[in-house]
C-alpha atoms as a PDB file:
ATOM      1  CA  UNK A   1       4.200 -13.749 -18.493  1.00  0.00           C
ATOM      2  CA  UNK A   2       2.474 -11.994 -21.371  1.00  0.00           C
ATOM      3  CA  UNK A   3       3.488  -8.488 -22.414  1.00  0.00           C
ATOM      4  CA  UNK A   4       0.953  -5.780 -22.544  1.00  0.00           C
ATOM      5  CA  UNK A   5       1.212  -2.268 -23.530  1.00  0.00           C
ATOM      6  CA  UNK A   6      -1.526   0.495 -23.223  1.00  0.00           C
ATOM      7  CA  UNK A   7      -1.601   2.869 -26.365  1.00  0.00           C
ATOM      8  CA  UNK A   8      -3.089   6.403 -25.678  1.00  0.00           C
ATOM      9  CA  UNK A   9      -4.091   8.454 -28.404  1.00  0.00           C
ATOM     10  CA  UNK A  10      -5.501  11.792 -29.337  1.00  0.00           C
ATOM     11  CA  UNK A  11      -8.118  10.117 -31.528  1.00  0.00           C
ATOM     12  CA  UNK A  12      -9.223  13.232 -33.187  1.00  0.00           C
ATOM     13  CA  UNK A  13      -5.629  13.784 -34.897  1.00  0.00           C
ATOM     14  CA  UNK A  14      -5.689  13.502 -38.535  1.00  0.00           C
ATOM     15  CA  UNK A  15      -4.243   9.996 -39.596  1.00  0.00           C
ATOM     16  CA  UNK A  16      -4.240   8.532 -36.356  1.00  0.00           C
ATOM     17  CA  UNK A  17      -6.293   5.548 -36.875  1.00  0.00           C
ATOM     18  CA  UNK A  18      -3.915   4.654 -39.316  1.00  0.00           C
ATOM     19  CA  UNK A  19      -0.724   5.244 -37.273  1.00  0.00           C
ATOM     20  CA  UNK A  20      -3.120   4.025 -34.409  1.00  0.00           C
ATOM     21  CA  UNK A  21      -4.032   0.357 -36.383  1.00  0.00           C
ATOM     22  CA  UNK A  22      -0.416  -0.085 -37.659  1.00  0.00           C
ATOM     23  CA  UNK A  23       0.888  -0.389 -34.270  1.00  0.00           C
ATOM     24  CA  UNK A  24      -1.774  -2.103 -32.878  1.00  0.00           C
ATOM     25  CA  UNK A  25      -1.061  -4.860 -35.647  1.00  0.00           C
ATOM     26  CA  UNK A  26       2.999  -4.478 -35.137  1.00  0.00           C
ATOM     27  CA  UNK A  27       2.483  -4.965 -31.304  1.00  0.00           C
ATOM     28  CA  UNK A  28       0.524  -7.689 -31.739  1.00  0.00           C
ATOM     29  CA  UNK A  29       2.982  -9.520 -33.877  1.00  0.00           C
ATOM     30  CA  UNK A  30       5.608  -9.292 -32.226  1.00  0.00           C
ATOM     31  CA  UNK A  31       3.408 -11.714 -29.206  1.00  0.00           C
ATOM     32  CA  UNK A  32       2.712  -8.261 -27.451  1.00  0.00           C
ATOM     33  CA  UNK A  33      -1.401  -7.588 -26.442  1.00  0.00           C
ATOM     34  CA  UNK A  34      -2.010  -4.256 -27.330  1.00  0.00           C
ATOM     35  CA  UNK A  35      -4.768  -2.410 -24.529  1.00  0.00           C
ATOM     36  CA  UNK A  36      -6.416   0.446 -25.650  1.00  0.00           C
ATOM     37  CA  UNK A  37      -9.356   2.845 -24.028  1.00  0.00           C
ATOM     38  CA  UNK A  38     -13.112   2.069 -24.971  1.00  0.00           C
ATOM     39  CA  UNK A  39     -13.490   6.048 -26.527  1.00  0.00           C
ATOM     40  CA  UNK A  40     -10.522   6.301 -28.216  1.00  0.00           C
ATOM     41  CA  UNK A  41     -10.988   2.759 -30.139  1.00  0.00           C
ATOM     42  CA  UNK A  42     -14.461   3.599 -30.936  1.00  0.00           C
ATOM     43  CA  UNK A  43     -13.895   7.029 -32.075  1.00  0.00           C
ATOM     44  CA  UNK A  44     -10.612   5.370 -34.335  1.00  0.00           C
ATOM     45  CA  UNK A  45     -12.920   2.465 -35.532  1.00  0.00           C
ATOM     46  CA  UNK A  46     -10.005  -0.114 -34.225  1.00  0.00           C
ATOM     47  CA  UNK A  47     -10.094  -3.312 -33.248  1.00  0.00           C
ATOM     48  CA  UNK A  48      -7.643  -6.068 -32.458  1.00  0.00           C
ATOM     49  CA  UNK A  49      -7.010  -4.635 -29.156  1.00  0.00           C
ATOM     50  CA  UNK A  50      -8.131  -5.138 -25.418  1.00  0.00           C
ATOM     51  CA  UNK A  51     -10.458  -2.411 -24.829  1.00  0.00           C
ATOM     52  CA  UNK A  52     -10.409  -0.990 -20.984  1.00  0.00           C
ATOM     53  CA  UNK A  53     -12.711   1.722 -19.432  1.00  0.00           C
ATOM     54  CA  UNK A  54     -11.045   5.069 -18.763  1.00  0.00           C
ATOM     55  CA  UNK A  55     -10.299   5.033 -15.227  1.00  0.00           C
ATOM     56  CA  UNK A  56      -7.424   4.762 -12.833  1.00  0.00           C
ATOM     57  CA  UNK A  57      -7.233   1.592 -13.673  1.00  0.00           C
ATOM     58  CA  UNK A  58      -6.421   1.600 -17.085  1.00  0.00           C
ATOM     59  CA  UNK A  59      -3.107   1.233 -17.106  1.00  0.00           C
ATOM     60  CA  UNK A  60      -2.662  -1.548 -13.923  1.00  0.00           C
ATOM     61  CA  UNK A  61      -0.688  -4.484 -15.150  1.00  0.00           C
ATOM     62  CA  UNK A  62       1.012  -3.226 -18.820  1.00  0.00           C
ATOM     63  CA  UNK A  63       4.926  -2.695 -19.666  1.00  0.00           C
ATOM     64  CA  UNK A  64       4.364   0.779 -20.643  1.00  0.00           C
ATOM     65  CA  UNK A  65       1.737   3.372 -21.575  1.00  0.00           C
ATOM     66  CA  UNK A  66       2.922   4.262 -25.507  1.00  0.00           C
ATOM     67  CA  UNK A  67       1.288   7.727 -26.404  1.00  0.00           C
ATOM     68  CA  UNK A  68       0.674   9.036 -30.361  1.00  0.00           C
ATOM     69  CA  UNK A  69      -0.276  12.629 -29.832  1.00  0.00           C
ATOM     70  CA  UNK A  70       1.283  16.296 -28.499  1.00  0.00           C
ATOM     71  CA  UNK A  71       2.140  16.801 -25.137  1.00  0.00           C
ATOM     72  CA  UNK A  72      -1.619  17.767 -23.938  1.00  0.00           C
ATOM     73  CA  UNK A  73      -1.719  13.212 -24.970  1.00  0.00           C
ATOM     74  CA  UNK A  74       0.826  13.061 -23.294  1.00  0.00           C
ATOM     75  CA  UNK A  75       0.257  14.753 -19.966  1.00  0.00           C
ATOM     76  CA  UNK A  76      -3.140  12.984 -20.074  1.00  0.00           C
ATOM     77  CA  UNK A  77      -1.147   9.789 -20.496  1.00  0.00           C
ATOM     78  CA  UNK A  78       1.263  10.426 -17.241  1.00  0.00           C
ATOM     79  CA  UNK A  79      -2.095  10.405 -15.438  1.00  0.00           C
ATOM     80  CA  UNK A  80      -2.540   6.849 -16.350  1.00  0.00           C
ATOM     81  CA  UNK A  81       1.070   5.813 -15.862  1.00  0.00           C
ATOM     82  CA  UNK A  82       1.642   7.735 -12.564  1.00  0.00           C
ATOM     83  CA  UNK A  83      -1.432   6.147 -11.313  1.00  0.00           C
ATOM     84  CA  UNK A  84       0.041   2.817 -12.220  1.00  0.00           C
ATOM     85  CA  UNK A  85       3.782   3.172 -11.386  1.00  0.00           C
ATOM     86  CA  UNK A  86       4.901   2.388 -15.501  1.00  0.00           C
ATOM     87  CA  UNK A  87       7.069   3.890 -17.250  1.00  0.00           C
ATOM     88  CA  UNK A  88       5.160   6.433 -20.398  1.00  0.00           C
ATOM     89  CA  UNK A  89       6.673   6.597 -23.589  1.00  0.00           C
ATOM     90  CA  UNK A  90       5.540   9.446 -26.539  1.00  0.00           C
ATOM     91  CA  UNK A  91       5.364   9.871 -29.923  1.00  0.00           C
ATOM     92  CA  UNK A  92       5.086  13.442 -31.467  1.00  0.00           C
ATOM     93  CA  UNK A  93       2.310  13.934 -33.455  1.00  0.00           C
ATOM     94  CA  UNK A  94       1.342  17.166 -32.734  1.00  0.00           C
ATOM     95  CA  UNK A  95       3.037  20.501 -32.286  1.00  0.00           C
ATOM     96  CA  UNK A  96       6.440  21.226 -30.303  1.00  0.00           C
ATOM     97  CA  UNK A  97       6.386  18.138 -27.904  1.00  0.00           C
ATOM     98  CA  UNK A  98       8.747  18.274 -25.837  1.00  0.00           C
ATOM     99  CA  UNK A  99       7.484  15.673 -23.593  1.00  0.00           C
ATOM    100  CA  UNK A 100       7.756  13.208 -26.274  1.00  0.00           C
ATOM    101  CA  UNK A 101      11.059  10.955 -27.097  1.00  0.00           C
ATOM    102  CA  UNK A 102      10.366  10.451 -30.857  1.00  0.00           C
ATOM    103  CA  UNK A 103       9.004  12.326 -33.464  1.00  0.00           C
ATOM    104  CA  UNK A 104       6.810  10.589 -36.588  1.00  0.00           C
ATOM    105  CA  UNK A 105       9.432   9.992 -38.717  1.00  0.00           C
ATOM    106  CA  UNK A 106      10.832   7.335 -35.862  1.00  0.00           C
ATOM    107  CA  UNK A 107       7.988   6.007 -35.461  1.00  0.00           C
ATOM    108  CA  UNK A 108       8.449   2.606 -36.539  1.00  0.00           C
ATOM    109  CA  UNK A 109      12.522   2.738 -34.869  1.00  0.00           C
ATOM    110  CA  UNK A 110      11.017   3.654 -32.063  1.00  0.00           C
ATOM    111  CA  UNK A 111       8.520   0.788 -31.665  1.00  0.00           C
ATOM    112  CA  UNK A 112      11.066  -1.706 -32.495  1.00  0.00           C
ATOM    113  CA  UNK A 113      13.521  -0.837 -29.290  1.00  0.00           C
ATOM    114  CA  UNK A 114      10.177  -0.805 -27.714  1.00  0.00           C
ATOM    115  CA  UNK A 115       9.397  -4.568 -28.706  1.00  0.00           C
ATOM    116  CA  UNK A 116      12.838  -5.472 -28.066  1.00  0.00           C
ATOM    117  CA  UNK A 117      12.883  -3.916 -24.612  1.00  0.00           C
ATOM    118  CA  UNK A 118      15.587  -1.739 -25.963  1.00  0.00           C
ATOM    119  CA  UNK A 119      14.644   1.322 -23.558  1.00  0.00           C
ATOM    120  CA  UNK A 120      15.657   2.771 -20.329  1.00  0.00           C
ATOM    121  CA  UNK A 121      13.589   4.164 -17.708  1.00  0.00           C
ATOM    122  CA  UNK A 122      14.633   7.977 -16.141  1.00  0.00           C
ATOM    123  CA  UNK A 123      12.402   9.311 -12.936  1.00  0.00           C
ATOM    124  CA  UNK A 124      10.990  13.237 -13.462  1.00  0.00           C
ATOM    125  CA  UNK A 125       9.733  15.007 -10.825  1.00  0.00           C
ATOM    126  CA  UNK A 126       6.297  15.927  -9.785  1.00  0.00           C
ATOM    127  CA  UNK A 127       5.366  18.093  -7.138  1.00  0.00           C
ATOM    128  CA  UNK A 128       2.142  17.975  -4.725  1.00  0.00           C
ATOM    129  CA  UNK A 129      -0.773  20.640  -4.810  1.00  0.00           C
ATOM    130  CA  UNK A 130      -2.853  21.018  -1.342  1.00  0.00           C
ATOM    131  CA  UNK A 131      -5.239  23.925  -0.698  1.00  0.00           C
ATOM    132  CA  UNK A 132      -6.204  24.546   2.884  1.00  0.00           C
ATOM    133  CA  UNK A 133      -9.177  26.868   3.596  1.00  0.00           C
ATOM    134  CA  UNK A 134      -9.340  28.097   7.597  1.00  0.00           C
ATOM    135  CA  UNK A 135      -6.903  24.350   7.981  1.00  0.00           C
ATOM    136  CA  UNK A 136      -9.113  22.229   6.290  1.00  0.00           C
ATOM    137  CA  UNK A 137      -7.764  20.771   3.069  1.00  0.00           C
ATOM    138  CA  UNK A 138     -10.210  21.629  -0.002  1.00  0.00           C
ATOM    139  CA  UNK A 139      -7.741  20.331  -2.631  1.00  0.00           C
ATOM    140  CA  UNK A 140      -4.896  17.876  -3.069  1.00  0.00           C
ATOM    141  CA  UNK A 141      -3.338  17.066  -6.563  1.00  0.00           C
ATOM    142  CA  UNK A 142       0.057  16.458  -8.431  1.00  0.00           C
ATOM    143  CA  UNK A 143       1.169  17.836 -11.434  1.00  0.00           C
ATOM    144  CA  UNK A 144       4.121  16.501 -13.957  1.00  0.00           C
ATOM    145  CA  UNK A 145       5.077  19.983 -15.394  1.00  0.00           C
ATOM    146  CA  UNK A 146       3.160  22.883 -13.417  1.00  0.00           C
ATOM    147  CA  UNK A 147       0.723  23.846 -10.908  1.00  0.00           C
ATOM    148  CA  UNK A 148      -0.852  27.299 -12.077  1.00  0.00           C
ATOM    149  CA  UNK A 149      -2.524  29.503  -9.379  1.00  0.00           C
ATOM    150  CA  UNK A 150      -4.544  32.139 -11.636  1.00  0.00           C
ATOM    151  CA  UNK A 151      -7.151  35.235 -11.054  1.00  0.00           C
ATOM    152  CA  UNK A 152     -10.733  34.016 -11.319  1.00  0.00           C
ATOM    153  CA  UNK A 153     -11.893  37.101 -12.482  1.00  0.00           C
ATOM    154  CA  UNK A 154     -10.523  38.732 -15.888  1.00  0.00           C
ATOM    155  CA  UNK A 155     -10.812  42.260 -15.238  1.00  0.00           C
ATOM    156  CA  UNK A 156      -8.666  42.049 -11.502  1.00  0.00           C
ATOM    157  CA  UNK A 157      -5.751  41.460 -10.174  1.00  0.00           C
ATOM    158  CA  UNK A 158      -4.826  38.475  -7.895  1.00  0.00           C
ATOM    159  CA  UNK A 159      -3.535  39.701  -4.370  1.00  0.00           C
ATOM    160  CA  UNK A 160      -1.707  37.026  -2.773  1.00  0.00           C
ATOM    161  CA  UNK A 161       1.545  36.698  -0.500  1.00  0.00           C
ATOM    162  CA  UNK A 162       4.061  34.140  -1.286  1.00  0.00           C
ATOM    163  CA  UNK A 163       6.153  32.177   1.000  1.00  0.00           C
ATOM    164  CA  UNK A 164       8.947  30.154   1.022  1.00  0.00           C
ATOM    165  CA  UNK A 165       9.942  27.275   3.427  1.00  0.00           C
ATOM    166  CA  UNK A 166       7.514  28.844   5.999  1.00  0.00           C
ATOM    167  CA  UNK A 167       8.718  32.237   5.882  1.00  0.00           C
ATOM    168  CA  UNK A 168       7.248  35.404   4.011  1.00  0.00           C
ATOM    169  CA  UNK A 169       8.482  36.345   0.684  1.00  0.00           C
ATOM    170  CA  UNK A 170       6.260  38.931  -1.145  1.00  0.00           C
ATOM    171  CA  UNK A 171       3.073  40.079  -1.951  1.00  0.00           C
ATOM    172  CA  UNK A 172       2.250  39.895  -5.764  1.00  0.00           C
ATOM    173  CA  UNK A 173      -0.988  41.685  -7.639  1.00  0.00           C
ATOM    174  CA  UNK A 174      -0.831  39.639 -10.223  1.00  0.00           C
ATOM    175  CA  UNK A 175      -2.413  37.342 -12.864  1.00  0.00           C
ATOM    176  CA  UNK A 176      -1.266  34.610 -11.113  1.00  0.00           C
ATOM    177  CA  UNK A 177       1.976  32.125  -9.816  1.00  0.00           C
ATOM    178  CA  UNK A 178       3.508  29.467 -11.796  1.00  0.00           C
ATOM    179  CA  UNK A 179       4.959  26.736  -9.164  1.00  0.00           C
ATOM    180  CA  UNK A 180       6.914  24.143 -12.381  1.00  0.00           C
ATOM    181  CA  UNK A 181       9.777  21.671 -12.528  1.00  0.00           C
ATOM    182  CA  UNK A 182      12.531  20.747 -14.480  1.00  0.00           C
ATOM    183  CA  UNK A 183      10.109  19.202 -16.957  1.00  0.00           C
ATOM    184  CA  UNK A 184       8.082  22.238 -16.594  1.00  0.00           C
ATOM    185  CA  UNK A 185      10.154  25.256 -17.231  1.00  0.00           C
ATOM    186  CA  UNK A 186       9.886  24.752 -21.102  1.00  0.00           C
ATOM    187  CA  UNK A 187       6.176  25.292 -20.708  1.00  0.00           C
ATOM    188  CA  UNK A 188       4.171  27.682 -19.079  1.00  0.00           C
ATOM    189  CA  UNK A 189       6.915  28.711 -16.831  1.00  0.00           C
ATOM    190  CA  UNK A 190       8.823  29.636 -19.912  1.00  0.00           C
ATOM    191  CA  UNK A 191       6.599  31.433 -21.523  1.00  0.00           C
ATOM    192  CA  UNK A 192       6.089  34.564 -18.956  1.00  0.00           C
ATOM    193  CA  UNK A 193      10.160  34.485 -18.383  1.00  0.00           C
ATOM    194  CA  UNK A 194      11.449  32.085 -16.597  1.00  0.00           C
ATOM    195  CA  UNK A 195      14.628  30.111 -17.197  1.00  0.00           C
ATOM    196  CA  UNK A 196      15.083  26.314 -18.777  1.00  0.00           C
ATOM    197  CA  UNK A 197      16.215  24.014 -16.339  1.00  0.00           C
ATOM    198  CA  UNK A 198      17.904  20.916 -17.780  1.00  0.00           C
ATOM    199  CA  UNK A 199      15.998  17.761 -16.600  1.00  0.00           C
ATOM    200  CA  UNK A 200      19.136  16.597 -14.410  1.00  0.00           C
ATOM    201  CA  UNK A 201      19.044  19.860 -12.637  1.00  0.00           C
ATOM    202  CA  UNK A 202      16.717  18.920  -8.938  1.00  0.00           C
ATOM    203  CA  UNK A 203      14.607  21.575  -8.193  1.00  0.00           C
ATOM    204  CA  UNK A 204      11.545  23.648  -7.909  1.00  0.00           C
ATOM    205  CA  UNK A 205      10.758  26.850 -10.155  1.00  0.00           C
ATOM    206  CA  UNK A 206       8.712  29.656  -9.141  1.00  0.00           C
ATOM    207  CA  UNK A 207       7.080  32.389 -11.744  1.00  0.00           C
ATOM    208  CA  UNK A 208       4.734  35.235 -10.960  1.00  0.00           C
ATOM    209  CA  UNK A 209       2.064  36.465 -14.372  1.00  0.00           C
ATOM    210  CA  UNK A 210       2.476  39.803 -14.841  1.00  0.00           C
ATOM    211  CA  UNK A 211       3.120  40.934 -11.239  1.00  0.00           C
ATOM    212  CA  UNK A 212       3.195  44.342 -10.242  1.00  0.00           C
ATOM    213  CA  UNK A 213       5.822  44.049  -7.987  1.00  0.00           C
ATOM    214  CA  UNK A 214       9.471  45.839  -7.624  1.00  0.00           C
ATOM    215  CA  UNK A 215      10.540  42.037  -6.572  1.00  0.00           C
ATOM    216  CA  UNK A 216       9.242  39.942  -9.155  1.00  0.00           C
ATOM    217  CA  UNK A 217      11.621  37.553 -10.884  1.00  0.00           C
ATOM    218  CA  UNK A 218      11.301  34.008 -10.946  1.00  0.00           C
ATOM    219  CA  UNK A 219      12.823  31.936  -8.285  1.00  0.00           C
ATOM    220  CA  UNK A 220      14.986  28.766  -8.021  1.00  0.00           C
ATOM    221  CA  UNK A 221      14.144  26.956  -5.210  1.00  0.00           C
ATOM    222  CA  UNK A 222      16.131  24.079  -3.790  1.00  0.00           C
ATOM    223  CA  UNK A 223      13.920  20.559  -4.396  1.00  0.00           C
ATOM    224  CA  UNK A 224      12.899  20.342  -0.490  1.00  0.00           C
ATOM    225  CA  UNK A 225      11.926  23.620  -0.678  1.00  0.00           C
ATOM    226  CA  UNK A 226       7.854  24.414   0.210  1.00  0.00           C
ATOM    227  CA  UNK A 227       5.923  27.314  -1.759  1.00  0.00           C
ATOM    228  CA  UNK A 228       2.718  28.747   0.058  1.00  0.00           C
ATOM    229  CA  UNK A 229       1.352  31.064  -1.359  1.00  0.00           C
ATOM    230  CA  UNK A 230      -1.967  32.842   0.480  1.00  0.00           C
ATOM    231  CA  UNK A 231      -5.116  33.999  -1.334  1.00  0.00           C
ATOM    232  CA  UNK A 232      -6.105  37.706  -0.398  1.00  0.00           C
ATOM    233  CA  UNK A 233      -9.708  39.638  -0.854  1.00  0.00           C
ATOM    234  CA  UNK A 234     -10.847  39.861  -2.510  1.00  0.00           C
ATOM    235  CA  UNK A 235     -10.394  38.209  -5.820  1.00  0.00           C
ATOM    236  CA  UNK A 236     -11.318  34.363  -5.952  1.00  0.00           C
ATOM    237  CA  UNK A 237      -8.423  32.074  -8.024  1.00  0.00           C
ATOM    238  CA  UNK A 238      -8.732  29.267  -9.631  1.00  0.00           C
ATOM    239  CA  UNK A 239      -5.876  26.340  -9.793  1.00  0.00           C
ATOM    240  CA  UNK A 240      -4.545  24.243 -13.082  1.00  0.00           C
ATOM    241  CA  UNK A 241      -2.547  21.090 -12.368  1.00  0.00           C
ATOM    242  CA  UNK A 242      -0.804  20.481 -16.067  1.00  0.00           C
ATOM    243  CA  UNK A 243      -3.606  22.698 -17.394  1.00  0.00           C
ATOM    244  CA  UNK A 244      -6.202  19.943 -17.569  1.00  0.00           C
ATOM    245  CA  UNK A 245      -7.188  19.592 -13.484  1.00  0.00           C
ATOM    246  CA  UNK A 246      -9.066  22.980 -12.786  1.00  0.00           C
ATOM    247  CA  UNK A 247     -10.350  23.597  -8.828  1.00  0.00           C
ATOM    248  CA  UNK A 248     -11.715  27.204  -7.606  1.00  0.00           C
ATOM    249  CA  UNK A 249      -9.546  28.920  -4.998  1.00  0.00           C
ATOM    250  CA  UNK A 250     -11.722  30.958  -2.195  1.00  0.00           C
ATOM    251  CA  UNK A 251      -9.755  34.094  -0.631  1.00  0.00           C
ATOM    252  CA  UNK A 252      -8.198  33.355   2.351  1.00  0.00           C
ATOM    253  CA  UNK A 253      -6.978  30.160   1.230  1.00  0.00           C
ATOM    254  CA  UNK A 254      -3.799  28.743   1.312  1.00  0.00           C
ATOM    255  CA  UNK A 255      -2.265  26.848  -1.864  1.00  0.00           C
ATOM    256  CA  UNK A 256       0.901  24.357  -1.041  1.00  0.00           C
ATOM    257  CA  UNK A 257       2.927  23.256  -3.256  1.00  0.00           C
ATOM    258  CA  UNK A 258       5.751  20.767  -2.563  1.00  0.00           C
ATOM    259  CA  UNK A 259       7.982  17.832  -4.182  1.00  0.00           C
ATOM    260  CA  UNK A 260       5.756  15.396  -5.267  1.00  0.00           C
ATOM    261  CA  UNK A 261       6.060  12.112  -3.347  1.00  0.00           C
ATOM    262  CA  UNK A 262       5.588  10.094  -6.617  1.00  0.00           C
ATOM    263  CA  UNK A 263       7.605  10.949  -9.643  1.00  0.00           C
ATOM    264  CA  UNK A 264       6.503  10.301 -13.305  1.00  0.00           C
ATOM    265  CA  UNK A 265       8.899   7.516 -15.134  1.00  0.00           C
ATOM    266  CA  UNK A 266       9.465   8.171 -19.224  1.00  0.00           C
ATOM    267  CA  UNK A 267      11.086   5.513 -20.920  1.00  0.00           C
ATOM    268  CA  UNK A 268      13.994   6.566 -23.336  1.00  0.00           C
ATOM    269  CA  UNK A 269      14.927   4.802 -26.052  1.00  0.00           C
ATOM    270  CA  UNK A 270      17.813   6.749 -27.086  1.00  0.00           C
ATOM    271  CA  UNK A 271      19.334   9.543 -24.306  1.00  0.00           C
ATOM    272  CA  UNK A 272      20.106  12.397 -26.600  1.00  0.00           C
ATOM    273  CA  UNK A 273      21.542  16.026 -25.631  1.00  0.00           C
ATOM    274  CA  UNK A 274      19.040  18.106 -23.796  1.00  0.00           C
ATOM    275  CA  UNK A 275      20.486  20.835 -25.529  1.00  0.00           C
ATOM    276  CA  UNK A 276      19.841  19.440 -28.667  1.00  0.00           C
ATOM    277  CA  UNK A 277      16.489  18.832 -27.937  1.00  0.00           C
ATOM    278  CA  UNK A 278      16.581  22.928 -26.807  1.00  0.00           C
ATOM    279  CA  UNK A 279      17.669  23.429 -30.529  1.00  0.00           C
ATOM    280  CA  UNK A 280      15.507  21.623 -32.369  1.00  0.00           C
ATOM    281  CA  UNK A 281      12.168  21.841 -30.565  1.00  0.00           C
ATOM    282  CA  UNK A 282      12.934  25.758 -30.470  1.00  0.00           C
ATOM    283  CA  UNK A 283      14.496  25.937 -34.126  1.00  0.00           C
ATOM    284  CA  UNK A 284      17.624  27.950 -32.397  1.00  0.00           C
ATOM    285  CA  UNK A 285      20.051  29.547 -34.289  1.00  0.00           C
ATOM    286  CA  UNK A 286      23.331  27.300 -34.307  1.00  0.00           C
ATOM    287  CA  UNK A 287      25.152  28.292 -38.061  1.00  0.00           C
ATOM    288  CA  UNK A 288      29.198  28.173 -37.616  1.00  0.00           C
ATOM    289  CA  UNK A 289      28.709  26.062 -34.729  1.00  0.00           C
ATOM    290  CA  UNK A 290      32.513  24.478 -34.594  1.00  0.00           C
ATOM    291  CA  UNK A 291      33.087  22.562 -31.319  1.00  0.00           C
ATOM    292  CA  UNK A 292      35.067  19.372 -30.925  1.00  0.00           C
ATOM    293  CA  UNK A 293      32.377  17.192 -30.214  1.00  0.00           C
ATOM    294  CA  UNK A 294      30.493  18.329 -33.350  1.00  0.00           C
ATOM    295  CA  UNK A 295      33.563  16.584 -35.057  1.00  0.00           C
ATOM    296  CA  UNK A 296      33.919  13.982 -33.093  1.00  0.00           C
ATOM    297  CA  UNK A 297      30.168  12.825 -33.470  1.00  0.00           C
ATOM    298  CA  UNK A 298      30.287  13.691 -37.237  1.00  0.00           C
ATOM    299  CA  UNK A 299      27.258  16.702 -36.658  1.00  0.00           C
ATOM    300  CA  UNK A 300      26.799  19.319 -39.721  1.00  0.00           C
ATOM    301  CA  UNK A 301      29.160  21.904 -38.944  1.00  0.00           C
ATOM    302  CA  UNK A 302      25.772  24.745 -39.630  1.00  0.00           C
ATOM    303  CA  UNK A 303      23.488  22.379 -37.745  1.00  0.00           C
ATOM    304  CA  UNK A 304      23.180  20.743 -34.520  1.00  0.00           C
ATOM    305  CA  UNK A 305      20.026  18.759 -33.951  1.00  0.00           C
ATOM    306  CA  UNK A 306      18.313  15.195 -34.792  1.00  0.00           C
ATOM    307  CA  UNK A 307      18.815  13.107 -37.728  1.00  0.00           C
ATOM    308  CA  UNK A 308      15.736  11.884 -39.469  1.00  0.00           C
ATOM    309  CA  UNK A 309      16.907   8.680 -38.810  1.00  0.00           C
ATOM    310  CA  UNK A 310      17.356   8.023 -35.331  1.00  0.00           C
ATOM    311  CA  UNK A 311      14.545   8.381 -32.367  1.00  0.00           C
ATOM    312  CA  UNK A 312      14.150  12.316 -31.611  1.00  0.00           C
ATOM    313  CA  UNK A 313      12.233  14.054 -28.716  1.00  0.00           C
END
C-alpha cells in the first residue's frame, strides 16, 4: 500500500512555500504522495502534490498530518487528524510552539525519521463541550487544549455558578472560566495563573478570568471529573474551543465540559524531557545547574535545553 501524508501549512508565513516545496519534493522521493489542501497550495503556488478540498475529509486515508506553522497550524491541524484518527506531527515555524515536536533547524532530521517511520505515537487528551439551554443541547464540541467560557459583553461581568461532579462549587463574577488539559495548561490556562501540568499527569484543569471571588484559585480535577458551569442574567457568554470554534452562550444555559471521548494522537520522533521543553520554550533560568544526569547525558553545566542538532519541541 502506498504511503500518503497530508502537509498543513500556514501559507501566509514568510518562506513557507519554500520550506513548503522542499518537502513536498523530499516526500515524494522517498515513494511517499504528498496531499495538500486546495487554498493553501494555491496561495503557496505548489504543485507536485494531491490537492484535497478542506473538509473533514481531508485527512481520511494518510500516515500522518505533518504541520509547518505555530501552534494556531497546529491546532487547526488536530482538527483534521482527530477527525481522521492519525497521528499529527509539527514543525515550529512560528512563535513559542509548544505543540510542535521540532523546531526549523530539524527540519530536515525530522522528516527523515518521518520517511523512515522512525516515530512513535503518544495519545493527549481532549475533553467534550455541550451547552444545554432549558435541556436541549445548543452546542457540542471538543477541544485539544481548552474550552474558554467568556463575557459577551466588554464592559460586564460574567455571573455564573460552577459545579463539580454534579454538586455546587461557587459562584464567580468574572471574565470568564478556563476548563484545559494537560496539553492545555501552558496556554491560556497559564496565562491567568494556573499551574503546568506535565503531559503524563491525567486530568482536568479548571481557571476562573479575573474572578471576584474570596474562592477563586484554579482547580485540579481528577480526569472523570464533570465541570458545569451555569450562565446567570444577565450577561450573555460566548464559548472558544482552542480559540478558533466560537458559539454564543444565552443566560440560563448550562456549559458541560467533560473528558473527551476521542483523544488527539502526536507522533514523536524523539521523547525528550518535558521539563526541558519547560526551559527552552520559556527561556528559564537554569545557570549552575549541576545534577547527575546533566553529567551523565553530557548537558552544559549553565544550560539545560535542546541541541541544534537533534529534533526539539
Amino acid at each position: 500500500m502506498s504511503r500518503e501524508i497530508l502537509v498543513l501549512t500556514h501559507p501566509r508565513r514568510d518562506g513557507m512555500a519554500r520550506r513548503a516545496g522542499w518537502v513536498l519534493d523530499r516526500l515524494a522521493a522517498a515513494g511517499i504522495a504528498p496531499r495538500m489542501l486546495a487554498d493553501e497550495a494555491e496561495l503557496l503556488g505548489l504543485d507536485g502534490a494531491t490537492i484535497v478540498p478542506r473538509d473533514d475529509d481531508a485527512a481520511v486515508g494518510v500516515e500522518l498530518v505533518l504541520v509547518l506553522g505555530g501552534d494556531g497550524t497546529l491546532l487547526r491541524g488536530a482538527e483534521l487528524a482527530r477527525s481522521a484518527d492519525i497521528p499529527l506531527l509539527g514543525v515550529n515555524l512560528g512563535h513559542v510552539g509548544f505543540l510542535a515536536e521540532a523546531e526549523p533547524d530539524a527540519l530536515e532530521a525530522t522528516l527523515d525519521a518521518v520517511v523512515r517511520k522512525d516515530y512513535q505515537v503518544e495519545e493527549r487528551m481532549t475533553v467534550d463541550v455541550t451547552v444545554r439551554l432549558r435541556g436541549e443541547v445548543t452546542y457540542a464540541g471538543w477541544a485539544l487544549n481548552e474550552m474558554s467560557l467568556e463575557k459577551a459583553e466588554r464592559a460586564k461581568m460574567l455571573e455564573c455558578v460552577v459545579g463539580i461532579d454534579g454538586r455546587p462549587l461557587s459562584r464567580w463574577g468574572c471574565d470568564g472560566v478556563i476548563c484545559s488539559t494537560p496539553t492545555g495548561s501552558t496556554a491560556y490556562a497559564f496565562s491567568v495563573g494556573g499551574p503546568v501540568m506535565w503531559p503524563g499527569v491525567d486530568a482536568l484543569l479548571v481557571a476562573p478570568i479575573s474572578a471576584h471571588a474570596l474562592f477563586a484559585r484554579p482547580l485540579v480535577l481528577a480526569p472523570t471529573s464533570t465541570v458545569a458551569i451555569e450562565v446567570l442574567d444577565p450577561v450573555p457568554g460566548v464559548i472558544y474551543c482552542d480559540g478558533r470554534r466560537s458559539v454564543p452562550v444565552a443566560p440560563h444555559s448550562r456549559v458541560e465540559v467533560a473528558r473527551g471521548r476521542r483523544p488527539v494522537r502526536l507522533a514523536v520522533v524523539r521523547a525528550l524531557p518535558f521539563t526541558d521543553r519547560l526551559v527552552a520554550k520559556f527561556h528559564l533560568p537554569v545557570e549552575g545547574w549541576r545534577g547527575r544526569a546533566a553529567r551523565e547525558n553530557g548537558w552544559s553545566d549553565s544550560f539545560v535545553g535542546f541541541s541544534s542538532d537533534e529534533p526539539a519541541g
